[in-house]
N, C-alpha and C. Protein backbone atom coordinates (compact mmCIF):
# COMPACT_ATOMS: atom_id res chain seq x y z
N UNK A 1 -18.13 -55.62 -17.95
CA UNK A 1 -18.33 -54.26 -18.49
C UNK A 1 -17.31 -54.01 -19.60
N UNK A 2 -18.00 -53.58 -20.90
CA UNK A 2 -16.68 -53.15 -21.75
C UNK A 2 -16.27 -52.20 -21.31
N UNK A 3 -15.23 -51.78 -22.50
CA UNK A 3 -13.99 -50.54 -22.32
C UNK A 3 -14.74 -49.36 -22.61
N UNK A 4 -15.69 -49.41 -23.54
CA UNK A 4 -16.58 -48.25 -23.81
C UNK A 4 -17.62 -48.18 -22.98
N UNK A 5 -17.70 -48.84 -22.00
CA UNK A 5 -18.56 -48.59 -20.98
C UNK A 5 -17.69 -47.62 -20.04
N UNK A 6 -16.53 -48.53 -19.54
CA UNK A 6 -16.12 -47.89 -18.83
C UNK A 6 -15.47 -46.40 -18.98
N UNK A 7 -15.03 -46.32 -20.53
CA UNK A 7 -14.75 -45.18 -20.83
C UNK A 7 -15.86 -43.82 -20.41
N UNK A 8 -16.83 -44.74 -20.90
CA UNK A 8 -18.34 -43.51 -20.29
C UNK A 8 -18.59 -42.98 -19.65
N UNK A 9 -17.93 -44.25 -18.69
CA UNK A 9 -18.30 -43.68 -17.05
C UNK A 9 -17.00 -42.71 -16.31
N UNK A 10 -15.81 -42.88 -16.79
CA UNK A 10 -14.66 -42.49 -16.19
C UNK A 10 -14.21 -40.79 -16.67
N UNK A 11 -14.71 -40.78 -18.21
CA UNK A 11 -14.43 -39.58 -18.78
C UNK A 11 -14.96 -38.29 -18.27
N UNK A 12 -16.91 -38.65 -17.91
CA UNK A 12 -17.23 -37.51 -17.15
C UNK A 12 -17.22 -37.60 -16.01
N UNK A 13 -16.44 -38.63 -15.03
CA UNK A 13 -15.99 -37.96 -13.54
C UNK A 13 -14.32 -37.31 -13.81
N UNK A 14 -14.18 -37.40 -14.73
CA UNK A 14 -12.57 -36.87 -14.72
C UNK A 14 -12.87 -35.09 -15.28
N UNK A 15 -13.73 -35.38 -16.24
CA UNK A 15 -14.03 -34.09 -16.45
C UNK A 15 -14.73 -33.13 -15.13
N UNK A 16 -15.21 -33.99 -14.29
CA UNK A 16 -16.15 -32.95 -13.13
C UNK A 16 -14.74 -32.65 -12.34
N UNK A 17 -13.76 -33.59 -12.11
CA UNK A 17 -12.64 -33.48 -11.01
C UNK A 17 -11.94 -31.88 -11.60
N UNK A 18 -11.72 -32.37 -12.89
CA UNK A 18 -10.91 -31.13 -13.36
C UNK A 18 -11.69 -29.95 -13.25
N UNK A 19 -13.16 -29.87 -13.65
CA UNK A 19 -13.59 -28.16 -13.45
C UNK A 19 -13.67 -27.84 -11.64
N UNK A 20 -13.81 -29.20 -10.84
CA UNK A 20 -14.02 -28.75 -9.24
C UNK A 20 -12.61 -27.99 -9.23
N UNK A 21 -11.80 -28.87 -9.63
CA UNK A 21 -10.05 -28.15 -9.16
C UNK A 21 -9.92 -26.71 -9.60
N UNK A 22 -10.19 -26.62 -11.00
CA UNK A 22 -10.32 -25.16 -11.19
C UNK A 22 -11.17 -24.55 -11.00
N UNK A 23 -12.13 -24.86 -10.30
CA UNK A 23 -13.07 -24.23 -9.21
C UNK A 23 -12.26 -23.26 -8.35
N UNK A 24 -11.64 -24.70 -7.76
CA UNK A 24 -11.09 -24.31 -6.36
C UNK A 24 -9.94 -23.54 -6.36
N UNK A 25 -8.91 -23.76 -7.29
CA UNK A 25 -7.86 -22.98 -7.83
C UNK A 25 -8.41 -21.34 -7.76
N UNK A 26 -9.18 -21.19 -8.50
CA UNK A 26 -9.68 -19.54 -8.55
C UNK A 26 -10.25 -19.38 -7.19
N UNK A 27 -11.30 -20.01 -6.41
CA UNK A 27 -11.56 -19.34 -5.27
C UNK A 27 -10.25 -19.14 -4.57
N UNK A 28 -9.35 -19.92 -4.70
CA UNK A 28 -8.32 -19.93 -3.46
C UNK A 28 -7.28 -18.37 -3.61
N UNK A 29 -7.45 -18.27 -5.18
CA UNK A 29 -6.89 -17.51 -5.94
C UNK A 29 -7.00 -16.05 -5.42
N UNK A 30 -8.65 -16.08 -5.54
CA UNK A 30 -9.04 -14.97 -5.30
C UNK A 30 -9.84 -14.17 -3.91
N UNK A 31 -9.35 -15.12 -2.64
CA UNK A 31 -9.23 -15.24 -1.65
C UNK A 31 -7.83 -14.81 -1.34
N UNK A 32 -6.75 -15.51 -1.61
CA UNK A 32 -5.26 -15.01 -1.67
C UNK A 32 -4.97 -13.40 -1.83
N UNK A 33 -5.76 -13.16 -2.90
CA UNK A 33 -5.19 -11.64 -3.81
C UNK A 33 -6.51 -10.76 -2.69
N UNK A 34 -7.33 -11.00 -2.06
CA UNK A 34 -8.10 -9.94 -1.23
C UNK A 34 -7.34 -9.98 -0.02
N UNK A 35 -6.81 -11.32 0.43
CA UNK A 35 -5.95 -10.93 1.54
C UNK A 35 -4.78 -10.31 1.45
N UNK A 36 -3.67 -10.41 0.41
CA UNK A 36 -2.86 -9.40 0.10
C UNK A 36 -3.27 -8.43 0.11
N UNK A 37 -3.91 -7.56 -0.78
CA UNK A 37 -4.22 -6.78 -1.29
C UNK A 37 -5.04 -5.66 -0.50
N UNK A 38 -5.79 -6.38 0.30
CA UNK A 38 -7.20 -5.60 1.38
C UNK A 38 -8.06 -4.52 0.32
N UNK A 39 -8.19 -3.18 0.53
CA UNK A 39 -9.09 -2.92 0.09
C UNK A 39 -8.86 -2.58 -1.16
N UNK A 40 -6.89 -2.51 -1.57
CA UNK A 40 -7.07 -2.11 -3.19
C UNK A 40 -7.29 -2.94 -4.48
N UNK A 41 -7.83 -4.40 -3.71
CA UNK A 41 -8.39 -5.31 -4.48
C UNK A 41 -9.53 -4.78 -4.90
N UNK A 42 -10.64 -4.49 -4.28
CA UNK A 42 -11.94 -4.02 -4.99
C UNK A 42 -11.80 -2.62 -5.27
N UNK A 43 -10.86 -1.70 -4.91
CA UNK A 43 -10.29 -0.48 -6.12
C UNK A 43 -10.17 -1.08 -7.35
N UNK A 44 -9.27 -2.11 -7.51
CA UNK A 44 -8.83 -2.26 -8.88
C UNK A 44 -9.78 -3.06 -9.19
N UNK A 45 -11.15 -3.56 -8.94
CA UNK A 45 -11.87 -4.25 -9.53
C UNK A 45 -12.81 -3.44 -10.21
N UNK A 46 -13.04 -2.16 -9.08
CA UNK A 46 -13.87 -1.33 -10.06
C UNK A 46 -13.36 -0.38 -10.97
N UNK A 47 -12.35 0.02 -11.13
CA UNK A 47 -11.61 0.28 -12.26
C UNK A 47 -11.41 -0.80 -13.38
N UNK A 48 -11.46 -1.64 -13.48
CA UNK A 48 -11.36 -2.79 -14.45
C UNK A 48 -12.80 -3.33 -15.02
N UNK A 49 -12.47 -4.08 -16.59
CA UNK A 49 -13.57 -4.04 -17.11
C UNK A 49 -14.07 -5.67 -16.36
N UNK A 50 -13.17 -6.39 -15.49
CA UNK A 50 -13.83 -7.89 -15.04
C UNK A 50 -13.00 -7.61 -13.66
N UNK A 51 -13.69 -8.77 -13.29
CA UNK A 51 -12.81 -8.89 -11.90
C UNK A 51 -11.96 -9.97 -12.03
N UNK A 52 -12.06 -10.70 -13.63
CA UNK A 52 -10.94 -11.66 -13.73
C UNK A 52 -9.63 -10.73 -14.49
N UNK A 53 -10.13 -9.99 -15.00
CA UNK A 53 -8.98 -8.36 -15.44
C UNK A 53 -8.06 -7.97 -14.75
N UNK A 54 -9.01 -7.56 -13.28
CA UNK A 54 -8.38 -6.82 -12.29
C UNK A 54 -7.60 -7.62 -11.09
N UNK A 55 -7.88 -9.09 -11.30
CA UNK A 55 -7.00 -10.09 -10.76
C UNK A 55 -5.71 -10.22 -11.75
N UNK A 56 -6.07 -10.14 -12.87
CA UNK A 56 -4.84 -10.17 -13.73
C UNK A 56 -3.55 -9.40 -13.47
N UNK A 57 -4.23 -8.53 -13.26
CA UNK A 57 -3.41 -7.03 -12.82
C UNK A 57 -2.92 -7.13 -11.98
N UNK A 58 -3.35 -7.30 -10.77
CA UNK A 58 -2.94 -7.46 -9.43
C UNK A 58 -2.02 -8.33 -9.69
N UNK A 59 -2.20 -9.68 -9.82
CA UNK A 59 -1.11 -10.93 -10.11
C UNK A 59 0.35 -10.18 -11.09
N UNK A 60 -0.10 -9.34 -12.19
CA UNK A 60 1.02 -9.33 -12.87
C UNK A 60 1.79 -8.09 -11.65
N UNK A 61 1.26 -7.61 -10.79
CA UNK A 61 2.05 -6.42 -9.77
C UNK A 61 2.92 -7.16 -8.35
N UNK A 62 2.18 -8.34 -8.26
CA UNK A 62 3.08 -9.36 -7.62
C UNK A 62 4.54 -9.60 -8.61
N UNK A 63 4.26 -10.44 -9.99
CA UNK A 63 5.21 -10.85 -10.35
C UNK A 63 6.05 -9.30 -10.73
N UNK A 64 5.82 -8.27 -10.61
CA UNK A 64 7.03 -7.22 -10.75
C UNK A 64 7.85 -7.17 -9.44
N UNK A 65 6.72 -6.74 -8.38
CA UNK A 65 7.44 -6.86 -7.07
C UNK A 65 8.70 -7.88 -6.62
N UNK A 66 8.45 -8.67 -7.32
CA UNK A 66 9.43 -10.00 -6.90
C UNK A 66 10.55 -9.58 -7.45
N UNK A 67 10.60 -8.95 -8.86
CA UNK A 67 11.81 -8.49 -9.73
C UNK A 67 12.48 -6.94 -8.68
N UNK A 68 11.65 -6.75 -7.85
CA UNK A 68 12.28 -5.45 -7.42
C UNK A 68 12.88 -5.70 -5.88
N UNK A 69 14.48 -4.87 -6.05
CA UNK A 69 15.15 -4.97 -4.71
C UNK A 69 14.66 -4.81 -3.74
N UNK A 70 13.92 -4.76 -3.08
CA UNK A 70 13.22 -4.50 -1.92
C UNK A 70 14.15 -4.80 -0.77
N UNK A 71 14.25 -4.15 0.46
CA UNK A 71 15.61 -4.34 1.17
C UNK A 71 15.16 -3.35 2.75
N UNK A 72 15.27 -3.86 3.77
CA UNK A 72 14.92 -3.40 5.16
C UNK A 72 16.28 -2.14 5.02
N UNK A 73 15.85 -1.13 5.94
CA UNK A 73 17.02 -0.18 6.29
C UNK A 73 17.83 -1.02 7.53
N UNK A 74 18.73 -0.13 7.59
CA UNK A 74 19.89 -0.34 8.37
C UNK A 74 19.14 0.23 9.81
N UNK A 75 19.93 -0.23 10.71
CA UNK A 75 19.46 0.66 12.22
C UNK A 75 19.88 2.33 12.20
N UNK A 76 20.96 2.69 11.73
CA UNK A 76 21.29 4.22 12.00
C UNK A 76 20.21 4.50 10.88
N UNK A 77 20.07 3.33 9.31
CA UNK A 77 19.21 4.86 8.49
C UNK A 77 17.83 4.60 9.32
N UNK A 78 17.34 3.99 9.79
CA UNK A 78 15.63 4.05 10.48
C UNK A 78 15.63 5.32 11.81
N UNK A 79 17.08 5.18 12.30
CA UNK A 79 17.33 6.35 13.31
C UNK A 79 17.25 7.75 12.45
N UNK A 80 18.19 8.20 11.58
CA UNK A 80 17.71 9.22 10.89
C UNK A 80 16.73 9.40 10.19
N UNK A 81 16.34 8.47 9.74
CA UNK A 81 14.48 8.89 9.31
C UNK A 81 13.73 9.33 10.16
N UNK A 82 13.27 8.80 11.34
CA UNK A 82 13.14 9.12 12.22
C UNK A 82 13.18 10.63 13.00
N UNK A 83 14.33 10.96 12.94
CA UNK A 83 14.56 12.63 13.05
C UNK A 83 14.01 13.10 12.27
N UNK A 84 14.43 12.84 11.29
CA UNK A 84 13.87 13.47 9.79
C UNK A 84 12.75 13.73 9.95
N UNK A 85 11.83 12.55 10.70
CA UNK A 85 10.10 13.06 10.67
C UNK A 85 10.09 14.15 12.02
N UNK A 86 10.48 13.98 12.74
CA UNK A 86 10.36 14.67 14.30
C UNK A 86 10.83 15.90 13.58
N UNK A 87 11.66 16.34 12.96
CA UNK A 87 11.50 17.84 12.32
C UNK A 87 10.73 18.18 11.52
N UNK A 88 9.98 17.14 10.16
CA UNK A 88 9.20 17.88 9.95
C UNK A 88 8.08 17.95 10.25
N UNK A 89 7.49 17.05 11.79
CA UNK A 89 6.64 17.64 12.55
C UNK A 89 6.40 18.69 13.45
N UNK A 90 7.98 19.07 13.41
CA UNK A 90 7.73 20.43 13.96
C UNK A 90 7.85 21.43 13.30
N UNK A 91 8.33 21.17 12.23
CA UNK A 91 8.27 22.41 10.74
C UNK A 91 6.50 22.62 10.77
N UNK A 92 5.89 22.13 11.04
CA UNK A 92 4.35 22.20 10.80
C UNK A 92 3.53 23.17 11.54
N UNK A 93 4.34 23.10 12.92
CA UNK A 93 3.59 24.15 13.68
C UNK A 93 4.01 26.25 12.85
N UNK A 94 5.04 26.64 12.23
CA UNK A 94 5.40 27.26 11.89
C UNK A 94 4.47 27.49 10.57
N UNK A 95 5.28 26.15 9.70
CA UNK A 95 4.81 26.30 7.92
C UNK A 95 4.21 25.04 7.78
N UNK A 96 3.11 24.95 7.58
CA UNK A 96 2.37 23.49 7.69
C UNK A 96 2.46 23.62 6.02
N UNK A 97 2.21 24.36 5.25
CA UNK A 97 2.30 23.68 3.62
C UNK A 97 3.90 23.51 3.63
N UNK A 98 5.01 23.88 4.15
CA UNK A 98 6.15 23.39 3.54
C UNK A 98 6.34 21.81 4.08
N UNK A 99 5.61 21.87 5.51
CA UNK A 99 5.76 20.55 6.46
C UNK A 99 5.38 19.70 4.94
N UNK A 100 4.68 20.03 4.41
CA UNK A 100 3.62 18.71 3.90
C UNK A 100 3.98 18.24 2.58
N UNK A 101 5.52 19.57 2.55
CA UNK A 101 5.75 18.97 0.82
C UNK A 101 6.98 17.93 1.27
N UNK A 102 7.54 18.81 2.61
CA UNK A 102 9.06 17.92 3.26
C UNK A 102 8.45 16.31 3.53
N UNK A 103 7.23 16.40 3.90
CA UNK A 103 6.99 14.85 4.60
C UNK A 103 6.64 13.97 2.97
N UNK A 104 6.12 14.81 1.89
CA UNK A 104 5.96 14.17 0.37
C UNK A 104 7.62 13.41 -0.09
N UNK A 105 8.12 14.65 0.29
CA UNK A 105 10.09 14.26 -0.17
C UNK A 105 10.41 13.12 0.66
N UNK A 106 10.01 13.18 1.92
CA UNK A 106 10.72 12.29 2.56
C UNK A 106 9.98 10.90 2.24
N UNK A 107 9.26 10.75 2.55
CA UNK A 107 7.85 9.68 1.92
C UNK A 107 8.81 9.26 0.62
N UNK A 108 9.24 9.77 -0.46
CA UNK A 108 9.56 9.46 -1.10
C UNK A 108 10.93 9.09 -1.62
N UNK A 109 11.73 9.74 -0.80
CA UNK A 109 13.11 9.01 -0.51
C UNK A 109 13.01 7.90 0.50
N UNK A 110 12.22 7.43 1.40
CA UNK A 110 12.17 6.13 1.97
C UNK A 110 11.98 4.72 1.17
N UNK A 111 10.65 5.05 0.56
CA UNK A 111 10.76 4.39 -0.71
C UNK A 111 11.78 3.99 -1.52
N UNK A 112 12.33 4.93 -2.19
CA UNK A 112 14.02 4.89 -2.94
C UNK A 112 14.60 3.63 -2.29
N UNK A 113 14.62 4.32 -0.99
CA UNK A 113 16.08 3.74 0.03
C UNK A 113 15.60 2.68 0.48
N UNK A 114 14.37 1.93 0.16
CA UNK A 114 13.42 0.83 0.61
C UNK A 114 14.33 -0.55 -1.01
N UNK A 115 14.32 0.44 -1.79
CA UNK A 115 14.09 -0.02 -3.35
C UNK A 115 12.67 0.11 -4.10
N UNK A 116 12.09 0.91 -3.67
CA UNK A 116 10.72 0.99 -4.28
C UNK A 116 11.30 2.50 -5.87
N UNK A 117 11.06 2.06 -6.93
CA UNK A 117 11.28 2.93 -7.78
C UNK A 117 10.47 4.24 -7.51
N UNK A 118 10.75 5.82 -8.06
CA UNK A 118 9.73 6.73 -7.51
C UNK A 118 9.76 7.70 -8.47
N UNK A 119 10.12 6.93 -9.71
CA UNK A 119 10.17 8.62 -10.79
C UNK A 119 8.20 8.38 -11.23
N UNK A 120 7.60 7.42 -11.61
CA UNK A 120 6.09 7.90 -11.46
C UNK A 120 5.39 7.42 -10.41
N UNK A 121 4.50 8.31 -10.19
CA UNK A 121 3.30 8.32 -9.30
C UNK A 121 2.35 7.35 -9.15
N UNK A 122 1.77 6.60 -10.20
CA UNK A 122 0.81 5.70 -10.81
C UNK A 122 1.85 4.53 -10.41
N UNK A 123 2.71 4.23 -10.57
CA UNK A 123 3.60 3.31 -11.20
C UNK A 123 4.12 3.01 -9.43
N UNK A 124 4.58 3.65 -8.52
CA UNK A 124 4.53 3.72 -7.04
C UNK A 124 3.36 3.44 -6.00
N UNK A 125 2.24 3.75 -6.86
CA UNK A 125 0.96 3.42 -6.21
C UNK A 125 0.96 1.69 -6.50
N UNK A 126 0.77 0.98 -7.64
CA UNK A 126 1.00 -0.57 -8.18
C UNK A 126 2.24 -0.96 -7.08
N UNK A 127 3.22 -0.46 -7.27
CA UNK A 127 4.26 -1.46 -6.53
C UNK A 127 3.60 -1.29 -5.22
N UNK A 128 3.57 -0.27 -4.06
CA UNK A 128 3.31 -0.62 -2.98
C UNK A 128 2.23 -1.09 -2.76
N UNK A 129 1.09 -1.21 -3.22
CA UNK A 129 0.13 -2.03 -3.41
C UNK A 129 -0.06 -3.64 -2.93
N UNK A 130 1.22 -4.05 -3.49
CA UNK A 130 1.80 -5.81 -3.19
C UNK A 130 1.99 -5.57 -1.51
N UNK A 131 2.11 -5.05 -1.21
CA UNK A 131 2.86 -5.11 0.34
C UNK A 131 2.13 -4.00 1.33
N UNK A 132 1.74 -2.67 0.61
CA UNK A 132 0.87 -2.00 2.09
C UNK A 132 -0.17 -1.73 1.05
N UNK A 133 -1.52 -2.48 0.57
CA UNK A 133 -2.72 -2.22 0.16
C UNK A 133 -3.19 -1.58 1.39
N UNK A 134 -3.28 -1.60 2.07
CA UNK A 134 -4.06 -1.39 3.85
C UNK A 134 -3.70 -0.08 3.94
N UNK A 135 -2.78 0.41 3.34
CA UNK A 135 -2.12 1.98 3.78
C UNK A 135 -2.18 2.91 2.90
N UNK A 136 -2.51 2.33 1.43
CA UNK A 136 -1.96 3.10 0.26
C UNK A 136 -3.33 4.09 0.68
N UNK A 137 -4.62 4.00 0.83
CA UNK A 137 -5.27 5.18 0.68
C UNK A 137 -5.05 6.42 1.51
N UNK A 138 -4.23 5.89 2.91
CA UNK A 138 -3.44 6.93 3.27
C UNK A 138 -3.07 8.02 2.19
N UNK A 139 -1.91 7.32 1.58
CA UNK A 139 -0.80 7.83 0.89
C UNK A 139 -1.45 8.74 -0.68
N UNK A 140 -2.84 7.95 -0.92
CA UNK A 140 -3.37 8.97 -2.17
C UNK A 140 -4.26 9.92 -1.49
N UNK A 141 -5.00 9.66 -0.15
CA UNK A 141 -5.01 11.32 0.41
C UNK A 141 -3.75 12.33 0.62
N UNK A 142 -2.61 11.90 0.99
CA UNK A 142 -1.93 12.90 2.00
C UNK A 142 -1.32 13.64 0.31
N UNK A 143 -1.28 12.41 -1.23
CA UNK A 143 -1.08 13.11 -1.61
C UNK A 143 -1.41 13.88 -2.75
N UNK A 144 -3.22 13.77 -2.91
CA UNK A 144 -4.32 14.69 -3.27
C UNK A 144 -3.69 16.06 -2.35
N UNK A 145 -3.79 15.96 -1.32
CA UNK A 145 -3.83 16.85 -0.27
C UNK A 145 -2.70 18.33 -0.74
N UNK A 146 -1.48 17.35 -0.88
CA UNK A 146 -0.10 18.24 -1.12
C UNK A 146 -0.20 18.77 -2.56
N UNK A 147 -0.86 18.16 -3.58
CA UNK A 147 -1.41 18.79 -4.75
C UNK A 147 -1.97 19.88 -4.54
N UNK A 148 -2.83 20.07 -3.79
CA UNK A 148 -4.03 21.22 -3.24
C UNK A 148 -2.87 22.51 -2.62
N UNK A 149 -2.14 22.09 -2.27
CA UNK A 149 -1.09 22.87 -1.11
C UNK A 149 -0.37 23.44 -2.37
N UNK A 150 0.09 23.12 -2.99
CA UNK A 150 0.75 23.70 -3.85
C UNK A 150 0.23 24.67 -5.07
N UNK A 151 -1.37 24.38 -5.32
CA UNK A 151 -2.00 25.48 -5.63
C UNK A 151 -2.64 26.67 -4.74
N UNK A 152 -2.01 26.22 -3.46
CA UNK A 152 -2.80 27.13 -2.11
C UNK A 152 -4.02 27.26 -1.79
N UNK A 153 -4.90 25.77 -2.16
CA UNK A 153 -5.91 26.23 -1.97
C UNK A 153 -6.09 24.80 -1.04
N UNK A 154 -5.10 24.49 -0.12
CA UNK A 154 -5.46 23.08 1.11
C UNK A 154 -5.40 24.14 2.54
N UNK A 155 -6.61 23.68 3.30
CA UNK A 155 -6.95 24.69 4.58
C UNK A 155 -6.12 23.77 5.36
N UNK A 156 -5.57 24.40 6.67
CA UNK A 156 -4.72 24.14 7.44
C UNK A 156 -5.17 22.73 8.22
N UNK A 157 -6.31 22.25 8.36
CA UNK A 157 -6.94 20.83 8.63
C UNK A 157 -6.60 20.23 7.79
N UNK A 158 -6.74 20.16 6.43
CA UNK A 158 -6.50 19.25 5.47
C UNK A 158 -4.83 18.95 5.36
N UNK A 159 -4.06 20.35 5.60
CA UNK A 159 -2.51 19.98 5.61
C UNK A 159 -2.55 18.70 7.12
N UNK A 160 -3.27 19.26 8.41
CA UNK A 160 -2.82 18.51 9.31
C UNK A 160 -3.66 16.80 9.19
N UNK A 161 -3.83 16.61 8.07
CA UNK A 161 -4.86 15.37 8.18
C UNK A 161 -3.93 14.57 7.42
N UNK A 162 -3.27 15.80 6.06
CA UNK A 162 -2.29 15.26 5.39
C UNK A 162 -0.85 14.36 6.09
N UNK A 163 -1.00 15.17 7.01
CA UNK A 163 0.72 14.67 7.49
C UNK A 163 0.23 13.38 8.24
N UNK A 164 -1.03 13.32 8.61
CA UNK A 164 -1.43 11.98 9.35
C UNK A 164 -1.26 10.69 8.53
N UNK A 165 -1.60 10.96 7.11
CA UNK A 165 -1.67 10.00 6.68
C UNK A 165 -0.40 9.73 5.76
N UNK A 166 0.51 10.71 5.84
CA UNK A 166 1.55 10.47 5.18
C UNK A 166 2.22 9.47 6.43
N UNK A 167 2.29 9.56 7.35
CA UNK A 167 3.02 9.27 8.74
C UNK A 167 2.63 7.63 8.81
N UNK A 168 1.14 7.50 8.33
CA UNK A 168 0.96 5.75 8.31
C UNK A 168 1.73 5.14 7.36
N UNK A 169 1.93 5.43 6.05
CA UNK A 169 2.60 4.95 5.20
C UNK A 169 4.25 4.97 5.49
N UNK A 170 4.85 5.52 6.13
CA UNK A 170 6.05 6.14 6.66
C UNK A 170 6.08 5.34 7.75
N UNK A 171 5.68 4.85 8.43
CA UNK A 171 5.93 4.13 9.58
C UNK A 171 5.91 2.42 8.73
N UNK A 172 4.96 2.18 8.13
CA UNK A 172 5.44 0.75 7.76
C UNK A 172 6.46 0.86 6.81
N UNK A 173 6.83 1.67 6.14
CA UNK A 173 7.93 1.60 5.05
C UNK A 173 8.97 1.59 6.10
N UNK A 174 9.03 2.13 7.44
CA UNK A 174 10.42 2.11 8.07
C UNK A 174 10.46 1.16 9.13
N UNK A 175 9.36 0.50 9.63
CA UNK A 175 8.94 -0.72 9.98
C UNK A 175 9.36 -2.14 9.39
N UNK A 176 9.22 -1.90 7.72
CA UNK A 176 9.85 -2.72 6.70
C UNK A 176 8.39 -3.39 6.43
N UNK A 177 7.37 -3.33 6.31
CA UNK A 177 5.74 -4.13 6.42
C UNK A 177 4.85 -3.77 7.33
N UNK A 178 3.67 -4.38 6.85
CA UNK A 178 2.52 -4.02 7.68
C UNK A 178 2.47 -4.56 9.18
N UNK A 179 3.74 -5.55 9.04
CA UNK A 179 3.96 -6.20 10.63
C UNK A 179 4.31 -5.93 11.19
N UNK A 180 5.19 -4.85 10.97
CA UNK A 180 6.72 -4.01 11.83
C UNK A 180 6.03 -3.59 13.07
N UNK A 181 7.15 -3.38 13.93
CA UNK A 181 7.11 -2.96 15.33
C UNK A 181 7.55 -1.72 15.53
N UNK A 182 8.24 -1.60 14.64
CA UNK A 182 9.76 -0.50 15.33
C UNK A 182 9.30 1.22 14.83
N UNK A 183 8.08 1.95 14.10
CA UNK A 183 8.14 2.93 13.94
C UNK A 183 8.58 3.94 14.50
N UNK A 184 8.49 5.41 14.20
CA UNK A 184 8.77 6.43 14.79
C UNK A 184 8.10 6.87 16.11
N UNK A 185 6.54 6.12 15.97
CA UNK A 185 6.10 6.13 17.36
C UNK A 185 6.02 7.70 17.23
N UNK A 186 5.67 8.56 16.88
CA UNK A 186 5.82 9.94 16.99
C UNK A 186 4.13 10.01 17.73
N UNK A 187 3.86 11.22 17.53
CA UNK A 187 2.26 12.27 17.98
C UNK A 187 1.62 12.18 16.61
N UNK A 188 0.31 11.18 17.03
CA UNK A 188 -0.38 10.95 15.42
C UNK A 188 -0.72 12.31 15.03
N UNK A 189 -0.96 13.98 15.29
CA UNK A 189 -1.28 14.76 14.43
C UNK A 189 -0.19 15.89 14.69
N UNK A 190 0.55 16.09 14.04
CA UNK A 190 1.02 17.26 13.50
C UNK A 190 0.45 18.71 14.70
N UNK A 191 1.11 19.52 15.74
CA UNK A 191 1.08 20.41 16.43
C UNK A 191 -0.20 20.35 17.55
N UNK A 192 -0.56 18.93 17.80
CA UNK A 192 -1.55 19.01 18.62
C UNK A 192 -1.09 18.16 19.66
N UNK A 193 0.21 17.43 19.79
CA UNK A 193 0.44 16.93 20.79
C UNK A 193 -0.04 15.40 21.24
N UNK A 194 -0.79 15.20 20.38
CA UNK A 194 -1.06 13.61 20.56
C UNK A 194 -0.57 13.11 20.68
N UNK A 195 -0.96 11.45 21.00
CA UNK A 195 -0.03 10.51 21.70
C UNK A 195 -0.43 9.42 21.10
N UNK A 196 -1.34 9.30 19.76
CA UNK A 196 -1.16 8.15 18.82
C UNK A 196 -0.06 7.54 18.06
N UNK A 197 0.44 6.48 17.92
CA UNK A 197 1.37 5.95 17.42
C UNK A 197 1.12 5.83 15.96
N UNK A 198 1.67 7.10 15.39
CA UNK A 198 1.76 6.83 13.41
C UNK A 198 0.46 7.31 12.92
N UNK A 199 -0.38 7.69 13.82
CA UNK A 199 -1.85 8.54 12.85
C UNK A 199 -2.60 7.41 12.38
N UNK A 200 -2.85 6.08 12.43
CA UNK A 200 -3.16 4.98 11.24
C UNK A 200 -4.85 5.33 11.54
N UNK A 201 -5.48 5.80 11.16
CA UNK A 201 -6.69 6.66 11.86
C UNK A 201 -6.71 6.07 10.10
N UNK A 202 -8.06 5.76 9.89
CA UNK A 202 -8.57 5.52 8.55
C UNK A 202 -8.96 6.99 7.75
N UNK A 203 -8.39 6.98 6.26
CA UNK A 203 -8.92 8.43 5.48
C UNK A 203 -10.11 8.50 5.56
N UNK A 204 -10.85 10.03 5.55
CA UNK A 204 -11.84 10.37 5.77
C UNK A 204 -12.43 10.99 4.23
């Protein structure tokens, strides 16, 4: 056999090897980024003009995350957070719109004290994204919700649905991940006495 035979034959199995690999590269890819990610993978897909776009995106919110301190609390600060929520679950039975702006503040100094940056909104939604996709729609109800509260027009269900879902996001941030053990363990709703651990009750 000549060399140009064999060249013939070798060039297009090398060429099939290379598109199978980057076949497989992207499925694996994009298998990876739905399991990170859970459901705010196909959020950001339908916001995006491709779903090779909105993988882009996602990937470039990994490589920020990595640049950011991210850091477990200490045992006394997870103990005072902790209080922190047990009062303002009981601020709720009294003033449920102030409950719901205290549990927004606090929500958002955990973060801080996590290393999660928190001067924008948009920009807090992307970072936690990498690490609680599973929770964040919690966190853009409870805080649609506190928007509403502050124009006075959120009914006292919607404040108590709010604090539910602020409380899921709040328990893995003080947990340290979606794996954690250690939450506040509190009464999943706000003045009703329950005995759910953290509210993680899916938004409605």
């Amino acid at each position: 056999m000549s060399t140009g035979e064999l060249v013939a034959i070798i060039v297009p199995i090398a060429v099939v090897v290379v598109l199978v690999a980057a076949v497989l590269w992207f499925v694996n890819r994009r298998r990876r980024l739905r399991e990170r990610f859970g459901p705010e993978y196909e959020r950001t897909v339908d916001r995006s003009d491709s779903r090779l776009a909105a993988e882009r995106e996602l990937r470039e919110r990994e490589l920020r995350h990595r640049e950011l301190d991210i850091r477990p609390l200490t045992v006394e600060a997870r103990q005072r957070y902790g209080r922190d929520w047990t009062h303002v679950q009981q601020e709720f039975v009294d003033r449920p719109g102030e409950a719901v702006q205290d549990a927004d503040r606090l929500v958002t100094t955990l973060m801080r004290d996590r290393g999660y940056p928190t001067e924008d909104y948009e920009q807090r939604l992307r970072d936690l994204s990498v690490e609680h996709g599973r929770t964040l729609e919690h966190y853009r109800a409870a805080h649609a919700v506190n928007s509403r509260a502050d124009r006075g027009e959120a009914t006292t269900e919607e404040l108590r649905g709010a604090m539910v879902h602020y409380h899921a996001l709040f328990d893995e941030l003080l947990d340290g991940g979606p794996g954690g053990t250690g939450g506040t363990g509190g009464p999943g709703e706000p003045g009703r006495g329950g005995t759910e651990r953290g509210g993680t009750e899916r938004p409605r």
